[in-house]
Each structure stands twice: as structure tokens, then as C-alpha cells.
C-alpha atoms as a PDB file:
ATOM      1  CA  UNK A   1      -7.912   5.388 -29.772  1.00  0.00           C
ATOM      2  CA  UNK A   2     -10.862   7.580 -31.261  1.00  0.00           C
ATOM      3  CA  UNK A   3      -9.800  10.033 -33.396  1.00  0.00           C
ATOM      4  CA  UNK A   4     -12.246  13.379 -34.406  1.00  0.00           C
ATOM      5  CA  UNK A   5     -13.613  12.694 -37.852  1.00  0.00           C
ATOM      6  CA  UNK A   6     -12.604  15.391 -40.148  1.00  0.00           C
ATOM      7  CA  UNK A   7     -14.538  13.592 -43.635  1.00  0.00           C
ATOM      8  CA  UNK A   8     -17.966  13.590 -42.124  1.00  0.00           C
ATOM      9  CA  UNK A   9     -19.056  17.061 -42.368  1.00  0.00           C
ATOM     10  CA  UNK A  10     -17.897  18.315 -38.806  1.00  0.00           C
ATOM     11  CA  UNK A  11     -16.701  21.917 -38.656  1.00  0.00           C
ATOM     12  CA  UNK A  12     -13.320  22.728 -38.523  1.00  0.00           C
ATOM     13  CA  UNK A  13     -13.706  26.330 -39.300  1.00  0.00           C
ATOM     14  CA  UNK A  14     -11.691  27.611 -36.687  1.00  0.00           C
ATOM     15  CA  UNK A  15      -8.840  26.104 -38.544  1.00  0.00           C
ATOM     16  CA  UNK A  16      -9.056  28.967 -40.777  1.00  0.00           C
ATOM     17  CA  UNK A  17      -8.478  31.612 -38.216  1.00  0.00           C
ATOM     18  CA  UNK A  18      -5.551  32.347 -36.197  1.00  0.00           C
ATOM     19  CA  UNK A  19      -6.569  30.628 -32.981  1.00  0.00           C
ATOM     20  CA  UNK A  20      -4.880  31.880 -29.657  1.00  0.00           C
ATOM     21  CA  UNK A  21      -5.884  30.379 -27.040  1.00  0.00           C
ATOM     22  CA  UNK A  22      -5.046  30.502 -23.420  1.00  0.00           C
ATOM     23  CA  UNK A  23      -2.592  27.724 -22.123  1.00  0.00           C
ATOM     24  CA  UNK A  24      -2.284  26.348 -26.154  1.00  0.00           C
ATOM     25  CA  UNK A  25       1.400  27.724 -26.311  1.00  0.00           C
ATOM     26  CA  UNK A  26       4.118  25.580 -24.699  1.00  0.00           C
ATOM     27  CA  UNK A  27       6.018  27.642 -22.128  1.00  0.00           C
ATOM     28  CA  UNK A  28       9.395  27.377 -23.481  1.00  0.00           C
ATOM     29  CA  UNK A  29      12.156  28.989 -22.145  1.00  0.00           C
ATOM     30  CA  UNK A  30      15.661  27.168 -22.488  1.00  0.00           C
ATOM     31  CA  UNK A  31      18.941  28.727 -22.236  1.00  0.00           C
ATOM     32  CA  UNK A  32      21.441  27.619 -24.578  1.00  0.00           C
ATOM     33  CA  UNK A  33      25.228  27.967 -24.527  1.00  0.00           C
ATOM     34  CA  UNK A  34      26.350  26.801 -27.709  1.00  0.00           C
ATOM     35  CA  UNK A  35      27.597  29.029 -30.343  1.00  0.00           C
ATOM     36  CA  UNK A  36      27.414  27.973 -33.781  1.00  0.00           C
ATOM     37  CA  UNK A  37      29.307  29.949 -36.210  1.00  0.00           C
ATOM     38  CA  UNK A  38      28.705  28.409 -39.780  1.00  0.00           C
ATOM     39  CA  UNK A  39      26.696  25.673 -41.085  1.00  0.00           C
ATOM     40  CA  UNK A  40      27.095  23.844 -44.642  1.00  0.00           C
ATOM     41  CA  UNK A  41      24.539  22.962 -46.924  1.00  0.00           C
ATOM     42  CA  UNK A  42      24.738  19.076 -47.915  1.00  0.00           C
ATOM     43  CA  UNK A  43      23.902  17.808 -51.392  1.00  0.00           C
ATOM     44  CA  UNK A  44      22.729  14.115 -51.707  1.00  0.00           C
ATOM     45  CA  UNK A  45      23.641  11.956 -55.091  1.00  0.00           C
ATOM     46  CA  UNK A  46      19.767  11.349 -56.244  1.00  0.00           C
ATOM     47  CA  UNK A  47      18.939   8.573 -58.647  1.00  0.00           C
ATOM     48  CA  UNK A  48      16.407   8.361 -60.700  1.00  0.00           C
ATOM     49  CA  UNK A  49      14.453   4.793 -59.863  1.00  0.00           C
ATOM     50  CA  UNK A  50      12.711   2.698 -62.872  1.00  0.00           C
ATOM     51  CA  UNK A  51       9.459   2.688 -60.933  1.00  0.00           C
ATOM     52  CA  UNK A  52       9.346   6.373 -60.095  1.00  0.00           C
ATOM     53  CA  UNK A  53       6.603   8.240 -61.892  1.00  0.00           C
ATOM     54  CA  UNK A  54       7.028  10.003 -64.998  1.00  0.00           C
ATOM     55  CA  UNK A  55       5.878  13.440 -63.842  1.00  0.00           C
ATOM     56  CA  UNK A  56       8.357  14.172 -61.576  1.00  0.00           C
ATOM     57  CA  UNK A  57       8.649  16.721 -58.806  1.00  0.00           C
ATOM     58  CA  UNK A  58       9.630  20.274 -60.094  1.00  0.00           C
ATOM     59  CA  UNK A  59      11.240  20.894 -57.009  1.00  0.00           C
ATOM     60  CA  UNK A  60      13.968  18.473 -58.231  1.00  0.00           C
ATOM     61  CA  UNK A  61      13.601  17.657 -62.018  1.00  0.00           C
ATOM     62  CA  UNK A  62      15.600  19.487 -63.431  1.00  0.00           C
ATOM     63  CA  UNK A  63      18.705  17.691 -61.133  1.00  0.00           C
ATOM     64  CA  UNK A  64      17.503  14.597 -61.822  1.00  0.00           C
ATOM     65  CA  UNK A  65      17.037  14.575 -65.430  1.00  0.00           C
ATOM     66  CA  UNK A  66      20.880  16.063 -65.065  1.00  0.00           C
ATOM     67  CA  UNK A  67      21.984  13.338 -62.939  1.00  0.00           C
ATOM     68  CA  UNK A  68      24.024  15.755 -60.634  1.00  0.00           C
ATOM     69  CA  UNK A  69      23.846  15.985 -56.881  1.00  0.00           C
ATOM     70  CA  UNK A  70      20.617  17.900 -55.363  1.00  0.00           C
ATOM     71  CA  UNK A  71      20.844  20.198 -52.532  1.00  0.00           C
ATOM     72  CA  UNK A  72      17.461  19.138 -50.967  1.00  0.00           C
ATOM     73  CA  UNK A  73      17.019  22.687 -48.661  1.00  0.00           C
ATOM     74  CA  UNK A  74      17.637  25.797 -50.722  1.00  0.00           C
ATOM     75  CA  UNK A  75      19.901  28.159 -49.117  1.00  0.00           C
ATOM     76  CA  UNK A  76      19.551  29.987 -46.444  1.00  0.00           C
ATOM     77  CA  UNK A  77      17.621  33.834 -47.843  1.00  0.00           C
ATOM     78  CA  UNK A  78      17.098  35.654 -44.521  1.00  0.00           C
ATOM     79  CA  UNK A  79      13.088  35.431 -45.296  1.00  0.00           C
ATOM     80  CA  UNK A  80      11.057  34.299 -42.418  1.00  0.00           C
ATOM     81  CA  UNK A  81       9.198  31.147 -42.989  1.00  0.00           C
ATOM     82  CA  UNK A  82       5.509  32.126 -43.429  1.00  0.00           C
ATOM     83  CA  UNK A  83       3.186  32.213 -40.767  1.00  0.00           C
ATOM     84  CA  UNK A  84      -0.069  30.125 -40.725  1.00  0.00           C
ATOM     85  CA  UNK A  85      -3.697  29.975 -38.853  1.00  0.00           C
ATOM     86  CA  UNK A  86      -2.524  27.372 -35.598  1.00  0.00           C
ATOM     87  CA  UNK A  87      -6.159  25.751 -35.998  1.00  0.00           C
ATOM     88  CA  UNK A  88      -8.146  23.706 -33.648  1.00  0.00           C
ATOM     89  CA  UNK A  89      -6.835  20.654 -32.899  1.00  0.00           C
ATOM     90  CA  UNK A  90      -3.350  21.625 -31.456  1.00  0.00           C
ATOM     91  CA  UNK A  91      -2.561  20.001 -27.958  1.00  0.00           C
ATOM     92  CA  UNK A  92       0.364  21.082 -26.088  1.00  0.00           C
ATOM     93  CA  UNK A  93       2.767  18.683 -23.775  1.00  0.00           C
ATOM     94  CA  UNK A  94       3.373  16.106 -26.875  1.00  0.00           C
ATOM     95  CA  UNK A  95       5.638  13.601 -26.371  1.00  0.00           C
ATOM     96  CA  UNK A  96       9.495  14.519 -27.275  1.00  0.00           C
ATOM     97  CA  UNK A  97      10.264  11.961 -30.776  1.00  0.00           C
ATOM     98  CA  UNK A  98      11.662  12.063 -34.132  1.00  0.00           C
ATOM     99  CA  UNK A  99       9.593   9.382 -34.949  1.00  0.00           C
ATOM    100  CA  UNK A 100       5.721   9.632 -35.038  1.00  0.00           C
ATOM    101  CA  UNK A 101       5.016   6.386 -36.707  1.00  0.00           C
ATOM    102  CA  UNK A 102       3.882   4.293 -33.422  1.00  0.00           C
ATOM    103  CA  UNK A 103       2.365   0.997 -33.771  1.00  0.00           C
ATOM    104  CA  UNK A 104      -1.123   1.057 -35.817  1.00  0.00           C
ATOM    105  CA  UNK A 105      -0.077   4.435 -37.836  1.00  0.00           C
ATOM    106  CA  UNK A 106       0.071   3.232 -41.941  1.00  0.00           C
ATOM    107  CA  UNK A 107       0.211   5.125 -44.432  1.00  0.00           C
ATOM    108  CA  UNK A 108       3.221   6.625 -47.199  1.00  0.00           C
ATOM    109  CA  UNK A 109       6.340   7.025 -45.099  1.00  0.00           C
ATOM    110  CA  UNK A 110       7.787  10.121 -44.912  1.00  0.00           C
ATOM    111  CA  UNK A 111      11.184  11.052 -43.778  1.00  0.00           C
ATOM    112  CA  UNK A 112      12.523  14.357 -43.780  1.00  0.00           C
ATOM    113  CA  UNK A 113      15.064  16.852 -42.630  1.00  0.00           C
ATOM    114  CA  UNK A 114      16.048  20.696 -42.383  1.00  0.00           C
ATOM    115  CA  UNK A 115      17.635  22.916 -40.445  1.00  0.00           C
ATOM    116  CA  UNK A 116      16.201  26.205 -37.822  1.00  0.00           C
ATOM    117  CA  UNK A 117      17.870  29.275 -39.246  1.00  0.00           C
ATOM    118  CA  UNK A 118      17.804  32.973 -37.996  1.00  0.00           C
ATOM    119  CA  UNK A 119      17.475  36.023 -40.092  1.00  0.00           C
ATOM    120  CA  UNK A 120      20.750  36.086 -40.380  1.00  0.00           C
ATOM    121  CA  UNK A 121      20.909  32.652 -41.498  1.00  0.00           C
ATOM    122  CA  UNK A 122      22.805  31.706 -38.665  1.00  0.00           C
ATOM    123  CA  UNK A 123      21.494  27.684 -37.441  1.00  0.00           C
ATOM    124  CA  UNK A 124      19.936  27.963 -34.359  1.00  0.00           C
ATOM    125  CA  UNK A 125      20.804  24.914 -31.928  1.00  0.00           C
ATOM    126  CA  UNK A 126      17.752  24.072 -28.861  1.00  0.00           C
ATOM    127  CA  UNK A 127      14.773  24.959 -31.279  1.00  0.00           C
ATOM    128  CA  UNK A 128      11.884  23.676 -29.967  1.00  0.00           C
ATOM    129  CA  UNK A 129       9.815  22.166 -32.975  1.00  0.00           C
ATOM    130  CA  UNK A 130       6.224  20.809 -32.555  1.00  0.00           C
ATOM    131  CA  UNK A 131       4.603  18.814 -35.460  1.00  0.00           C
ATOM    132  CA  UNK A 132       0.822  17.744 -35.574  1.00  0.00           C
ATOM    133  CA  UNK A 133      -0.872  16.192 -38.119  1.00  0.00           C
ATOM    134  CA  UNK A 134      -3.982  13.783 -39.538  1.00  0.00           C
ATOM    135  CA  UNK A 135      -3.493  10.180 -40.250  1.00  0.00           C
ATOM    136  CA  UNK A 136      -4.101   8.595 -43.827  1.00  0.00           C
ATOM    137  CA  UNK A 137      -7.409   8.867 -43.339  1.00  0.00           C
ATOM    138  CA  UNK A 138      -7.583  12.338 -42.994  1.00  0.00           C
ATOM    139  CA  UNK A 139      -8.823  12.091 -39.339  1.00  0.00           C
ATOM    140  CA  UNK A 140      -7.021  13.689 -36.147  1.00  0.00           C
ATOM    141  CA  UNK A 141      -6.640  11.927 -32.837  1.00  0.00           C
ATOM    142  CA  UNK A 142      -8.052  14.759 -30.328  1.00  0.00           C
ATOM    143  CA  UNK A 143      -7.996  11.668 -27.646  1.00  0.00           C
ATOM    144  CA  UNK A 144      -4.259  11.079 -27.060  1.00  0.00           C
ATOM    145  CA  UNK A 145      -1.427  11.854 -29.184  1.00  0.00           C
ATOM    146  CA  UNK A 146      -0.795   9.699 -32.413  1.00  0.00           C
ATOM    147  CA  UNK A 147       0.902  11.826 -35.128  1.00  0.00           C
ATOM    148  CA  UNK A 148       1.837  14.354 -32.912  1.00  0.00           C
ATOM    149  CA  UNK A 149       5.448  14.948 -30.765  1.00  0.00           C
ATOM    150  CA  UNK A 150       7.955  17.925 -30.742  1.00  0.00           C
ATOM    151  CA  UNK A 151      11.976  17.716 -30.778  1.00  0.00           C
ATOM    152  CA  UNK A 152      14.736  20.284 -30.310  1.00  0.00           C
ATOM    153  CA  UNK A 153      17.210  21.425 -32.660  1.00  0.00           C
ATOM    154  CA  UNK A 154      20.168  20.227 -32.582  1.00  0.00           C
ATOM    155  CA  UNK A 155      24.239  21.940 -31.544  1.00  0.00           C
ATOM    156  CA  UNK A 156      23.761  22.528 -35.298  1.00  0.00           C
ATOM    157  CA  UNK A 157      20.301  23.776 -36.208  1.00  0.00           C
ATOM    158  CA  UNK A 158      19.346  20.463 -37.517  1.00  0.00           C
ATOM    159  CA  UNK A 159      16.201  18.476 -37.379  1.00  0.00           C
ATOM    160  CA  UNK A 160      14.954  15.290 -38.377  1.00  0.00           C
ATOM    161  CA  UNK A 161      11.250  13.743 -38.517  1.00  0.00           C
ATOM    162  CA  UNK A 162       9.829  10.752 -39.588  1.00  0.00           C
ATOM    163  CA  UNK A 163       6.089  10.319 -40.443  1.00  0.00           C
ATOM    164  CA  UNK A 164       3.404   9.601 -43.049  1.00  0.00           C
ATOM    165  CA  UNK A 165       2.013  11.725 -45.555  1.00  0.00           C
ATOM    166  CA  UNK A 166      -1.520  12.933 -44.300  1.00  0.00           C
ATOM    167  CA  UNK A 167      -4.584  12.926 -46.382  1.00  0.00           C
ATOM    168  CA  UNK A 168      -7.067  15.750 -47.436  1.00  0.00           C
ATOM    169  CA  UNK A 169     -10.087  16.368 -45.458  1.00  0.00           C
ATOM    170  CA  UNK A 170     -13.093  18.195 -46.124  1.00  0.00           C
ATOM    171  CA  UNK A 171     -15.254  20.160 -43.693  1.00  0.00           C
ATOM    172  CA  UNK A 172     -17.178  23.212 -43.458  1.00  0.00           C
ATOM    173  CA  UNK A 173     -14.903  25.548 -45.424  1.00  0.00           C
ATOM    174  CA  UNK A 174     -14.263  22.631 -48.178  1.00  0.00           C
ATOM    175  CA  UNK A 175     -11.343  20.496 -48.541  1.00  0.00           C
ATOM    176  CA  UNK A 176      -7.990  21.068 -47.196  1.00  0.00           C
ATOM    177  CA  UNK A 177      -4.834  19.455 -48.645  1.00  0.00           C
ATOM    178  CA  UNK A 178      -3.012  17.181 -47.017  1.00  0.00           C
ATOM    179  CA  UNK A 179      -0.296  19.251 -44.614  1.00  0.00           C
ATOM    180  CA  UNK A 180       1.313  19.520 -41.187  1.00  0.00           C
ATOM    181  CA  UNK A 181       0.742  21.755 -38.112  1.00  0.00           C
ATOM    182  CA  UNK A 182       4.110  22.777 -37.383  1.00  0.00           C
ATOM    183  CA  UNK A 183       5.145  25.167 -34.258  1.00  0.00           C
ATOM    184  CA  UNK A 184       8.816  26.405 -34.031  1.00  0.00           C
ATOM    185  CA  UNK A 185      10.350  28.885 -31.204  1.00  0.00           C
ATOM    186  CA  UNK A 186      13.798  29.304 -30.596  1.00  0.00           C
ATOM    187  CA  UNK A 187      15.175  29.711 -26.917  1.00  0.00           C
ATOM    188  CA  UNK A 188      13.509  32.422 -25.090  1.00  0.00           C
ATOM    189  CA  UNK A 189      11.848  33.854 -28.663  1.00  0.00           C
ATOM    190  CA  UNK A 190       8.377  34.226 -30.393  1.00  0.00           C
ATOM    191  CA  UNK A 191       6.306  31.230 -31.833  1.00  0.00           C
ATOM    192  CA  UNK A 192       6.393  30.662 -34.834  1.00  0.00           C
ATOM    193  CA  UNK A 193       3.024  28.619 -36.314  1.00  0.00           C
ATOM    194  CA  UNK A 194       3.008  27.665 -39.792  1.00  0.00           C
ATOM    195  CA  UNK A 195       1.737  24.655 -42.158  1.00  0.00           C
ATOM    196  CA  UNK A 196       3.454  22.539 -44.772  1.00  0.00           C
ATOM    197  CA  UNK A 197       2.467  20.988 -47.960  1.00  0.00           C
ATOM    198  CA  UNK A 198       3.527  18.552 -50.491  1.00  0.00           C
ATOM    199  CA  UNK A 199       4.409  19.356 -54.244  1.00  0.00           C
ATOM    200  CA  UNK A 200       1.927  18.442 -57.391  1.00  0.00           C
ATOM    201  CA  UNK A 201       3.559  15.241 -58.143  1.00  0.00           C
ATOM    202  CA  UNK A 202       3.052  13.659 -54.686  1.00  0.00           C
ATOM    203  CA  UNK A 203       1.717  10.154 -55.028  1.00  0.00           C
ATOM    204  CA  UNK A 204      -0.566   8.918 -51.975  1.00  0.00           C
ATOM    205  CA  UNK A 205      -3.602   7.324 -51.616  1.00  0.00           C
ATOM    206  CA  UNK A 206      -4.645   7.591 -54.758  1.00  0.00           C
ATOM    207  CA  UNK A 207      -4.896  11.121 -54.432  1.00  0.00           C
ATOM    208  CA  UNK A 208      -4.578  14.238 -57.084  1.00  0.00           C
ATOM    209  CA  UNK A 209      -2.189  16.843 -55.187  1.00  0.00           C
ATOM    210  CA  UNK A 210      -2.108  19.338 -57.998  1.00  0.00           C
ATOM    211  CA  UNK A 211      -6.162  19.838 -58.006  1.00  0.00           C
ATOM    212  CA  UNK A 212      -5.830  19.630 -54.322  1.00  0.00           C
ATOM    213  CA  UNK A 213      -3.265  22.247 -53.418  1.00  0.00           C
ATOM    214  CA  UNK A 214      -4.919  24.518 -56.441  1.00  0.00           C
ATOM    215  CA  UNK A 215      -8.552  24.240 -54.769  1.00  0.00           C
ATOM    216  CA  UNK A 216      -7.373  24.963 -51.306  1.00  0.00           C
ATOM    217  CA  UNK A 217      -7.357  28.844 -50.699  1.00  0.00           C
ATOM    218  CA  UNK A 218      -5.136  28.736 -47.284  1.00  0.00           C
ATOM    219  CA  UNK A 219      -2.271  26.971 -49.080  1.00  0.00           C
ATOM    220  CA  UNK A 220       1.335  29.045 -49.062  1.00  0.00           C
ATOM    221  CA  UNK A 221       3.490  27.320 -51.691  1.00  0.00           C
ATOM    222  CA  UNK A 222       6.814  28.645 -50.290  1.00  0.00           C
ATOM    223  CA  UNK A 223       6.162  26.285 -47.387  1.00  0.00           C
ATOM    224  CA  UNK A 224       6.180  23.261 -49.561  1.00  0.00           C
ATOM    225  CA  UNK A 225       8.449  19.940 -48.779  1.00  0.00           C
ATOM    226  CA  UNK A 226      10.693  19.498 -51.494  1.00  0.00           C
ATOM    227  CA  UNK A 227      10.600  15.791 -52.025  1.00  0.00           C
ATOM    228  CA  UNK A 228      12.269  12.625 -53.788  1.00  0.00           C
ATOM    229  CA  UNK A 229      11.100   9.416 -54.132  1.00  0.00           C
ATOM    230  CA  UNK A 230       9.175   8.062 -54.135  1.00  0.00           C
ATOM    231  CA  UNK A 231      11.705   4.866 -53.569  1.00  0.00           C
ATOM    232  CA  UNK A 232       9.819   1.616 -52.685  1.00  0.00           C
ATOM    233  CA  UNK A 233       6.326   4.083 -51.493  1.00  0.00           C
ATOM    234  CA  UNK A 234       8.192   6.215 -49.420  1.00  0.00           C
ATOM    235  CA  UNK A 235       9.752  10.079 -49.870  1.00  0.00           C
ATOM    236  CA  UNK A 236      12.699  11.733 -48.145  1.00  0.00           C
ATOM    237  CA  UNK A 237      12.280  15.043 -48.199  1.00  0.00           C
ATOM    238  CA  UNK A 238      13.650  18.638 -47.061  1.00  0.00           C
ATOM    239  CA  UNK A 239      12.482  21.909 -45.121  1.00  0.00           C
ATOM    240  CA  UNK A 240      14.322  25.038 -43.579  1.00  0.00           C
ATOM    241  CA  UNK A 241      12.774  26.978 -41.305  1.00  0.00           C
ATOM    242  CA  UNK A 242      13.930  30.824 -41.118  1.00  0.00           C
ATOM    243  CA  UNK A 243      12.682  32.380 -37.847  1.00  0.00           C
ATOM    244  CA  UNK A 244      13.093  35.360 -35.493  1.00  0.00           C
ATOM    245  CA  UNK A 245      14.752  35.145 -31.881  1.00  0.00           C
ATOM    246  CA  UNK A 246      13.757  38.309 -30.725  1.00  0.00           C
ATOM    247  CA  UNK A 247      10.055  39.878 -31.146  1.00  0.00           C
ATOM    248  CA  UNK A 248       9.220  42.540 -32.782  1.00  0.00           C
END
């Protein structure tokens, strides 16, 4: 399936400006019955594995040095995720999956999890999430629709997706590091369109994520996966999202 080379010099400026174009937002409007009153936080036992590297992640070290449990997603603050340029290269009517690693897709395995929150902190079940996203190559498919799908929410807030870490790219505006397009809007309530990136100590392709995340100027830490692992070349990881219902 051709994908739109991203490494080769081709513009991708317009990734760098809020793009709003006609017909690129799904039409979402789904009613939802379900009232969820209180959601827990989980905490997952992490070990620490012989072969993981020695500069590890600073969203976890601490923990792990500690050998005590790690709550993966902070809590819950009432902040609204940040907000990020859409780009280019979105395409609406995605397939609905968890799971964007379809047959010819390599690449470091990703696997992580969160939950939709409102300003209130209250989980929001029926979220509609879209993700989008390069391959390990740092090339889009702008053909068909390989690293790309959106889910709902679940009764609980909850979401889960499974992927690969993407690569950096370089274009007009210089190199981006590595992230995903994501698109969240609960039932009936404003888009939210945001990116997220990976931590310093992320090990892929052979790549340096500190020098990458500190030479790209769009980057918004606070919407960076926390991560651990990796555990036999793949992560787990965690994200919240914190969104309004109503607009303002």
C-alpha cells in the first residue's frame, strides 16, 4: 500500500498549523445512558528486568528503584489535556480497533491504556477516540488506513490501544519526534485534537529521544506516555485524557 514519504524532503508544513478543514471532523453524536459515579486508579507491581537499560524512564524511576507498585496514569487534576495542530494527513471514517498492528506493520510494540476524564474528573463512558500515526519508518499511509482506527470509551472511561512506536521524520519545518495524532470527543461535545510523545529514555530504532523531543519546537511534554519496559522490545504504557463535554 503506498504510503506518503515524510524523510524525503516533502512538505508537511501544514502540520504545524491548526488545520480545519471541511468534512475532516467525524460527525459524532451518540447518546449515552450510563452513569458512572467513581472510578479507581489501578497500580501495577513493576519489575525491574536484567536487560532493561540503565537510564531508566523518569516517569517511573523513582518506583522502580523502590520496588513498590506504580500507578501508571497520574491522578485525575481537572486540567484539560493540551490541545495540538490536527495536521495534514488526518482521514476520517477509520476503521473501529484496539489493535492497529495489521499484517506487514513491524516495528517496537506498544501497548497502552488510560482512561477519558471530565473536568470534574468524572470517567466519561462512549468517548470516541481516533489515533493516527507513521510507521517505523517514519512514513504515513495517505492511501488506505494502516496505523490508523478509532474506539469508544468504555461503561468506565477506559481505553486500550495497541501499536508501534513511530519514528521521527523530517520535512520542511525540520524533524519531528516520533508521536501520535490523537482526536477525542465525548458524546455530543467539542473535539478535542492533541499529539503524544514518548519520554527521553525511549529505546527504538536506534534512535536518540532526548535530542529529539529537545530539537522539536511543537512538542508539549505534559502529553507524554509514561512508559515501562521495555520487556522483551516492547513498552506498556499509560495516558489520561481530561476533556470538556460542553463548549465553551
Amino acid at each position: 500500500m503506498p504510503h506518503q514519504q515524510t524523510s524525503d524532503g516533502q512538505d508537511h508544513s501544514a502540520e504545524h498549523s491548526a488545520v480545519n478543514r471541511s468534512g475532516s471532523r467525524r460527525t459524532f453524536i451518540k447518546a449515552s445512558s450510563a452513569t458512572v459515579t467513581a472510578a479507581a486508579l489501578g497500580t501495577v507491581a513493576v519489575q525491574v528486568s536484567p536487560s532493561a537499560s540503565a537510564r531508566p524512564l523518569t516517569v517511573v524511576d523513582e518506583a522502580l528503584r523502590a520496588g513498590r507498585p506504580v500507578s501508571l496514569t497520574p491522578a485525575c487534576d481537572g486540567h484539560e489535556t493540551p490541545a495540538a495542530a490536527e495536521g495534514p494527513l488526518f482521514k476520517p471514517e477509520s476503521p473501529e480497533r484496539t489493535n492497529l498492528i495489521t499484517p506487514g506493520i513491524r516495528g517496537v510494540e506498544l501497548e497502552f491504556t488510560g482512561t477519558v476524564y471530565d473536568t470534574a474528573c468524572t470517567p466519561i463512558p462512549g468517548a470516541l477516540i481516533e489515533f493516527w500515526q507513521c510507521d517505523q519508518n517514519g512514513d504515513y499511509d495517505t492511501t488506505g488506513y494502516s496505523l490508523r482506527g478509532h474506539q469508544y470509551s468504555t461503561s468506565r472511561g477506559a481505553f486500550t490501544l495497541r501499536t508501534i512506536i513511530p519514528r521521527d521524520y523530517t520535512g520542511r519545518w525540520g524533524t519531528r519526534t516520533p508521536h501520535i495524532h490523537t482526536k477525542v470527543q465525548t458524546p455530543g461535545g467539542p473535539v478535542l485534537i492533541t499529539q503524544l510523545y514518548f519520554p527521553d529514555g525511549t529505546q527504538a530504532y536506534g534512535r536518540d529521544f532526548a535530542a529529539l523531543n529537545a530539537g522539536d519546537g511543537l512538542i508539549n511534554r505534559a502529553c507524554t506516555i509514561a512508559l515501562t519496559g521495555p520487556v522483551n522490545g516492547s513498552y506498556k504504557g499509560a495516558f489520561d485524557f481530561v476533556v470538556k463535554t460542553t463548549a465553551p
